[in-house]
Protein backbone atom coordinates (compact mmCIF):
# COMPACT_ATOMS: atom_id res chain seq x y z
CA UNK A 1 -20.14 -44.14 -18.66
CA UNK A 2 -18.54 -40.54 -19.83
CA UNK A 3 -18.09 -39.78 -23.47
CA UNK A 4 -14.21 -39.58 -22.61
CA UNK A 5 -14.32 -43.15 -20.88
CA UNK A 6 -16.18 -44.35 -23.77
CA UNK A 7 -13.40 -42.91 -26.30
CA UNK A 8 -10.58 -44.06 -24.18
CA UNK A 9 -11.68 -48.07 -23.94
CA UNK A 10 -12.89 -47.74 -27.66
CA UNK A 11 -9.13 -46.63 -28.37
CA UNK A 12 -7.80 -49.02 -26.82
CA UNK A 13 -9.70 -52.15 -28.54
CA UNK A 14 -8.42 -50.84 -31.82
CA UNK A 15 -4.97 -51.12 -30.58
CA UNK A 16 -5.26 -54.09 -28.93
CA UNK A 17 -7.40 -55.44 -32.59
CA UNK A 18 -4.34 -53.76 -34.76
CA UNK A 19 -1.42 -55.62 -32.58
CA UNK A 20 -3.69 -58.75 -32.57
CA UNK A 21 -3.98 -59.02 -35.48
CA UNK A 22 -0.92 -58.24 -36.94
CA UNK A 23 0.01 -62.03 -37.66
CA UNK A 24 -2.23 -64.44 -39.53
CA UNK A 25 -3.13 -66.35 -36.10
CA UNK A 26 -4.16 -63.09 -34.40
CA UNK A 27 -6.23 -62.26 -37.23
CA UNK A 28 -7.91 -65.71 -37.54
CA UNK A 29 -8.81 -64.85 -33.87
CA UNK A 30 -10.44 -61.49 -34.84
CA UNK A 31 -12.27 -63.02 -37.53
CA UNK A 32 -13.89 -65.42 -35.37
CA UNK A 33 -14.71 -62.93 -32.65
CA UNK A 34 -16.59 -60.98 -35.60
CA UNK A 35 -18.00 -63.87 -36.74
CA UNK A 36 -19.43 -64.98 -33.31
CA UNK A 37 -20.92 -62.19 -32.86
CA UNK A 38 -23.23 -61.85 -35.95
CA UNK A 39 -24.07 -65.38 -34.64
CA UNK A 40 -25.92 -64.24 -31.53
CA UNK A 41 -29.50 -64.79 -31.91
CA UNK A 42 -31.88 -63.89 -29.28
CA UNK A 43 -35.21 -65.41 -28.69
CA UNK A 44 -38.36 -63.11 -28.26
CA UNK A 45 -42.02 -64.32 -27.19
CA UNK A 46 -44.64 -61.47 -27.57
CA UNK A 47 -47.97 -63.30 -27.11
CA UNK A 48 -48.21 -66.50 -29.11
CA UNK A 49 -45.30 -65.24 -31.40
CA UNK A 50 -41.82 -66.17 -31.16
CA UNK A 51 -39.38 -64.12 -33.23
CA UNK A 52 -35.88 -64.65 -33.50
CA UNK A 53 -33.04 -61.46 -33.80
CA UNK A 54 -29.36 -60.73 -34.23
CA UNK A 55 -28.07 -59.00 -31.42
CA UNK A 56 -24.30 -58.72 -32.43
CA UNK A 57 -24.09 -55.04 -30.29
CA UNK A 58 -25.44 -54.16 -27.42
CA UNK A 59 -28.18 -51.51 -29.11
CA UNK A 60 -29.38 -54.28 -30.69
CA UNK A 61 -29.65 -56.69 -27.89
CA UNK A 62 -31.30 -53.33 -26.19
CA UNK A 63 -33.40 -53.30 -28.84
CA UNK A 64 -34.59 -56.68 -28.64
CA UNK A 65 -35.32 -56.98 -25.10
CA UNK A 66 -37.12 -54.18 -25.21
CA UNK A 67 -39.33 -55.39 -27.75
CA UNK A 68 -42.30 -55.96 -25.53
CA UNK A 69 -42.28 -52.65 -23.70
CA UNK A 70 -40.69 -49.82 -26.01
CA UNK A 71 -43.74 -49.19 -28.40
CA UNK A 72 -46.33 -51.57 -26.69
CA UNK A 73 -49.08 -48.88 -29.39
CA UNK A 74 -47.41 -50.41 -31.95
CA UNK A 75 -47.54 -53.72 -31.20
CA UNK A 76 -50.64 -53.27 -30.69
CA UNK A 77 -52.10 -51.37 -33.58
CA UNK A 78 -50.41 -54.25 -35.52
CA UNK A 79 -52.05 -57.23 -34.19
CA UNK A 80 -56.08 -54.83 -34.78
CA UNK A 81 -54.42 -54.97 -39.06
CA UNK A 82 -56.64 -57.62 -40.91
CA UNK A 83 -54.38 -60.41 -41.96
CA UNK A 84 -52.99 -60.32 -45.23
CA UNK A 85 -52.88 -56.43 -45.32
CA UNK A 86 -49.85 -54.72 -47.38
CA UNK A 87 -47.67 -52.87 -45.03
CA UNK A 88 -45.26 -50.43 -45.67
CA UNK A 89 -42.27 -49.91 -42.73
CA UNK A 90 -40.56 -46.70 -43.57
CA UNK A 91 -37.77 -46.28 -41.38
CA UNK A 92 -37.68 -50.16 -40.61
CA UNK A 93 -34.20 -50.46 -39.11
CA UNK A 94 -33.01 -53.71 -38.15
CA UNK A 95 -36.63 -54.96 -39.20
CA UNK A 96 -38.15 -55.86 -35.25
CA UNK A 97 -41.94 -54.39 -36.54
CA UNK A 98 -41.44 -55.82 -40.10
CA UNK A 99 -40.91 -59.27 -38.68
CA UNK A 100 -43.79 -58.93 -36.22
CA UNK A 101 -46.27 -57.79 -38.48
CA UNK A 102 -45.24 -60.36 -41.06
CA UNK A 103 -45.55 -63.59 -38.54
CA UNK A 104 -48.51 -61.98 -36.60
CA UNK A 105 -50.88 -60.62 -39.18
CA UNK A 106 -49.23 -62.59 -41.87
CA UNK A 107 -48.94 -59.10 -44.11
CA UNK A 108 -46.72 -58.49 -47.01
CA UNK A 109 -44.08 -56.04 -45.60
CA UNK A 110 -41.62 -53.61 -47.43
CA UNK A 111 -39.19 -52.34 -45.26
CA UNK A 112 -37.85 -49.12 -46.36
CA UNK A 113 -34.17 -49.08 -44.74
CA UNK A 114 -31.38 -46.73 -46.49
CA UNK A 115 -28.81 -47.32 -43.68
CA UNK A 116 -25.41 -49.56 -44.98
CA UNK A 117 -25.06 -50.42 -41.07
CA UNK A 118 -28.90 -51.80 -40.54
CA UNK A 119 -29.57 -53.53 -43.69
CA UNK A 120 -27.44 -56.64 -42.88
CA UNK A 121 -29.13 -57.33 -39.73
CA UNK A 122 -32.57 -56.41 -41.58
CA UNK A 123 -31.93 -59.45 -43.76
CA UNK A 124 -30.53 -61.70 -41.27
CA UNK A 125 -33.57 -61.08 -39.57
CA UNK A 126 -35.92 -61.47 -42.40
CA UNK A 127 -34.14 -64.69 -43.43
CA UNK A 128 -33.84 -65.98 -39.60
CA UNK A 129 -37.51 -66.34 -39.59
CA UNK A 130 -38.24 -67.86 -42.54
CA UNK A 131 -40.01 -64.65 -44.21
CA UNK A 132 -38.35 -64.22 -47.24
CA UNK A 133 -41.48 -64.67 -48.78
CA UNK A 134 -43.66 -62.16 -46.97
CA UNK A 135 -40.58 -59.12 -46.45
CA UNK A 136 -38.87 -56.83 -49.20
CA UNK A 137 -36.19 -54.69 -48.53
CA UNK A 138 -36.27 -51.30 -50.58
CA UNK A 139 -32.38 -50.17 -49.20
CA UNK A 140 -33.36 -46.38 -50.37
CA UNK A 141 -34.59 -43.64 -48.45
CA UNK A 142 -38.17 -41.68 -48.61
CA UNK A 143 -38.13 -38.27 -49.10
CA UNK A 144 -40.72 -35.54 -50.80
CA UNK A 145 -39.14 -36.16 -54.72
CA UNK A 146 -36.87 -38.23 -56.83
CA UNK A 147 -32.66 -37.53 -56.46
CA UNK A 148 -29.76 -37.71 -55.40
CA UNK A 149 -28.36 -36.49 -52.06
CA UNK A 150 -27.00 -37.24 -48.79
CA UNK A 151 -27.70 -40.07 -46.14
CA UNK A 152 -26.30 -38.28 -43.13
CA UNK A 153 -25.91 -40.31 -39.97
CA UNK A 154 -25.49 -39.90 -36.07
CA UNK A 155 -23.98 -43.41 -35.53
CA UNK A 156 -22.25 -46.40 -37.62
CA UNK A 157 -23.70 -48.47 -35.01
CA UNK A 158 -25.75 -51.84 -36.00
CA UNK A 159 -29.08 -51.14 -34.84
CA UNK A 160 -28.54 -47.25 -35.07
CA UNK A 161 -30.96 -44.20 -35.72
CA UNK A 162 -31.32 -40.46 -35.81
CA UNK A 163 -30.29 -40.06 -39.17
CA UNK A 164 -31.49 -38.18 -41.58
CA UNK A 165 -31.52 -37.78 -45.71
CA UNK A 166 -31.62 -34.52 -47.82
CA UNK A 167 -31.68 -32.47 -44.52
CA UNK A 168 -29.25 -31.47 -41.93
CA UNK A 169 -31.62 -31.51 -39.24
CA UNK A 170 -32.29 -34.14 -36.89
CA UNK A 171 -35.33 -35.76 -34.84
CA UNK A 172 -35.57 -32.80 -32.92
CA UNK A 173 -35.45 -29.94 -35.80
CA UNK A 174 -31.83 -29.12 -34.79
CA UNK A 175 -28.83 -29.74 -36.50
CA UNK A 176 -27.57 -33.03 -36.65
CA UNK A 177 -24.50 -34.49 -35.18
CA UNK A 178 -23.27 -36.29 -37.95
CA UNK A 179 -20.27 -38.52 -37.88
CA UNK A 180 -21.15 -40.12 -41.47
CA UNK A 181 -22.42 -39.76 -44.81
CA UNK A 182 -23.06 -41.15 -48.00
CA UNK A 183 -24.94 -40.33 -51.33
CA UNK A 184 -27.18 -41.93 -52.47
CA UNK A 185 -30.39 -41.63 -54.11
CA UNK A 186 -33.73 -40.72 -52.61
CA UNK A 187 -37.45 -41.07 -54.18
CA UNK A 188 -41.40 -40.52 -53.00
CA UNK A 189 -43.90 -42.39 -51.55
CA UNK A 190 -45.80 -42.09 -55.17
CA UNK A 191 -42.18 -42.85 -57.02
CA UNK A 192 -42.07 -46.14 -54.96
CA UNK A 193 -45.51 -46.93 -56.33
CA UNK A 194 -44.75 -45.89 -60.03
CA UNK A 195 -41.33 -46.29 -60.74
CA UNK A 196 -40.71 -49.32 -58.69
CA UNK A 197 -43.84 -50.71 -59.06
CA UNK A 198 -44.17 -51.38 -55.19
CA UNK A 199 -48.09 -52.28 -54.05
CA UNK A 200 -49.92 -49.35 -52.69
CA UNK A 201 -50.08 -49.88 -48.88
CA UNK A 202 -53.05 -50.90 -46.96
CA UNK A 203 -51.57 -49.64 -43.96
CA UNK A 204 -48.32 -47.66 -43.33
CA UNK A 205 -46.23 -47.71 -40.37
CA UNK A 206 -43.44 -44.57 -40.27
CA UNK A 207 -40.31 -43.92 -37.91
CA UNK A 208 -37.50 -41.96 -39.45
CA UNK A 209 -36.32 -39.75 -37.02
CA UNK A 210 -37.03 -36.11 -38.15
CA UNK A 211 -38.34 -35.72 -41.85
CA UNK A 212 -41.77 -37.15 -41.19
CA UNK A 213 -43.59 -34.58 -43.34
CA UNK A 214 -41.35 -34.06 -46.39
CA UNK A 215 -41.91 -38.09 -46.79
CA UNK A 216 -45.63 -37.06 -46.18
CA UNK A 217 -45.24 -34.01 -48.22
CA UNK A 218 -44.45 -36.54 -51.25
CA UNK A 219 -46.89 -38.90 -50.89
CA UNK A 220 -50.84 -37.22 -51.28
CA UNK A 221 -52.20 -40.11 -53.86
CA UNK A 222 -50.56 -43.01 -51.87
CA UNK A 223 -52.08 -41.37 -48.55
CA UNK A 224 -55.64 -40.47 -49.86
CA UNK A 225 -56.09 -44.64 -50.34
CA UNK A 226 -54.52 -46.28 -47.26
CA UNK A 227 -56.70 -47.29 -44.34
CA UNK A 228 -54.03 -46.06 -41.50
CA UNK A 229 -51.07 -44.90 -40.46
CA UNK A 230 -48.78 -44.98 -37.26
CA UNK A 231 -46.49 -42.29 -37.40
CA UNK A 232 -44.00 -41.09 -34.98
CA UNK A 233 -44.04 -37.32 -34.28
CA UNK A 234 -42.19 -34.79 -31.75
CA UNK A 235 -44.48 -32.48 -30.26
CA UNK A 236 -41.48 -30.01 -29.05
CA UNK A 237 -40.79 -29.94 -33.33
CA UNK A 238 -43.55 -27.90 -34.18
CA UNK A 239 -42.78 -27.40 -38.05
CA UNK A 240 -43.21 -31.55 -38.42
CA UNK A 241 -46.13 -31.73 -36.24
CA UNK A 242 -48.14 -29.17 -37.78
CA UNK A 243 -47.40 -30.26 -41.59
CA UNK A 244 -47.75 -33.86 -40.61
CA UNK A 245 -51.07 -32.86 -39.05
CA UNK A 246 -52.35 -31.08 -42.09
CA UNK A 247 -51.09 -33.34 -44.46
CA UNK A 248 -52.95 -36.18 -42.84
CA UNK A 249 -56.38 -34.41 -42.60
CA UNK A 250 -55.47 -33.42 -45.95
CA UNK A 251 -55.31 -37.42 -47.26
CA UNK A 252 -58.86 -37.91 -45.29
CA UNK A 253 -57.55 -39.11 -42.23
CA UNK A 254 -58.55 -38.59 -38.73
CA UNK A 255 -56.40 -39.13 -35.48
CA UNK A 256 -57.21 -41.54 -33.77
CA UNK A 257 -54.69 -41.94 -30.84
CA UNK A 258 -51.41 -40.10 -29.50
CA UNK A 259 -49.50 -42.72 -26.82
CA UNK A 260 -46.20 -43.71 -26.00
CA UNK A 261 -44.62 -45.79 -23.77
CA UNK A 262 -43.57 -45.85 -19.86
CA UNK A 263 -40.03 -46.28 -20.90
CA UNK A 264 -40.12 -42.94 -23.55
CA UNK A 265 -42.20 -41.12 -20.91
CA UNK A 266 -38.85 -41.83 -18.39
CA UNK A 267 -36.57 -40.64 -20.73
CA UNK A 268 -33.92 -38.44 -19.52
CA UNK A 269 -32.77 -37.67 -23.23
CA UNK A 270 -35.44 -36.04 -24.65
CA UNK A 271 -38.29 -38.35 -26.28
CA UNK A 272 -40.24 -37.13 -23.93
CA UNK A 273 -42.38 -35.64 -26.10
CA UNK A 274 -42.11 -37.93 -28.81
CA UNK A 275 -45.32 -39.75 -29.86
CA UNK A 276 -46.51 -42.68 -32.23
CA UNK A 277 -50.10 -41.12 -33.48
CA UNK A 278 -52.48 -43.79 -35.06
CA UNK A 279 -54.73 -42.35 -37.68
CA UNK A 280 -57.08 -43.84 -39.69
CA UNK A 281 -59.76 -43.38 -42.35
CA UNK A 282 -63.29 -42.73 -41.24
């Protein structure tokens, strides 16, 4: 479907949702359309787990039947965590690895998730599975220091990524194509620990699309005590490969694996070179 196919039907389902609702029955209708569809819920069965997600959108149904085969290394390198481990998901979106790792490995979990769009689905998500108990939302972003700044985004999509904070460059090192924005206040891996008082991690699991190292880059104490980290890295993004690499050896660490999926390998809109490396302490 064309970007100017895609603009014309989305123009026309506002018009046809402004002359619907123009009258209180109309607009009972709309609400119950929106309602409905934060009501989806779709089953997944990975192994001997069955999670349950919100798939109001079609990203996020994408998302969720995907689950099996997107980041199979991830999955993975979840279920080899000893149970009970402290996990932190930086970059958790609508919380599909937070929920996993919670149910699987039985971890604690704090899901680091600044977007407004994704954190309602996060906590449906969290709640839908009864692991209110085992998964915190921090709703701020990770960068290299404490302050204030802007959360600029790609999409206002439920389920969306590619955003970035404090930068204006994207996954890919090039500017972003930013349709949104907000401010809002960013702070460090070590700030999390001693101004929030959030548990060091055992284990760290990191996906935000771009500024990788700075979060690193803000982090040495927390990283020179975890056990491991899956990160996801661009190889074609040199500047965030080679301070994430040297910021990792750095912290003690030593790689361990570089893998991605079938489906990221096929990619026509290029991920190609986009990796989840697993490192871990000797």
């Amino acid at each position: 479907m064309t970007g100017t196919f895609k603009k014309l039907v989305k123009s026309l389902i506002r018009r046809l949702v402004f002359l619907v609702g123009s009258n209180q029955a109309g607009r009972y209708f709309v609400n119950q359309l929106l309602n409905s569809c934060m009501e989806r819920v779709v089953v997944v069965c990975h192994g001997d787990v069955e999670l349950r997600f919100m798939a109001p959108n079609p990203l996020c149904q994408w998302r969720v039947q995907t689950f099996s085969i997107k980041e199979p290394e991830t999955l993975e390198w979840i279920d080899a965590i000893p149970e009970q481990s402290v996990i932190w998901d930086i970059g958790a979106n609508i919380g599909l690895y937070s929920v996993y790792a919670a149910k699987k490995r039985r971890c604690r979990v704090y899901s680091f998730e600044p977007s407004v769009f994704n954190l309602e689905l996060l906590a449906r998500n969290i709640h839908l599975n009864d692991l209110t108990e085992q998964i915190s939302i921090i709703p701020l972003p990770l960068s290299d220091k404490l302050g204030f700044s802007q959360m600029r985004m790609t999409t206002t999509e439920w389920g969306g990524a590619l955003s970035t904070f404090d930068q204006e460059f994207g996954w890919n090192g090039e500017q972003i194509n930013q349709v949104f924005q907000f401010p809002t206040i960013g702070l460090s891996m070590i700030d999390a620990v001693q101004c929030l008082g959030i548990p060091q991690p055992d284990f760290i699991k990191m996906d935000v699309d771009g500024i990788e190292h700075f979060i690193l880059g803000g982090g040495n104490t927390v990283l020179s005590l975890i056990k491991g980290i899956l990160i996801e890295v661009n190889d074609d993004f040199a500047d965030q490969a080679d301070t994430c690499r040297k910021l990792l050896q750095d912290a003690g660490l030593v790689i361990k694996d570089k893998r991605h999926s079938e489906l990221i390998a096929g990619s026509t809109t290029g991920f190609q070179n986009c990796y989840d490396q697993i490192w871990e302490r000797p």
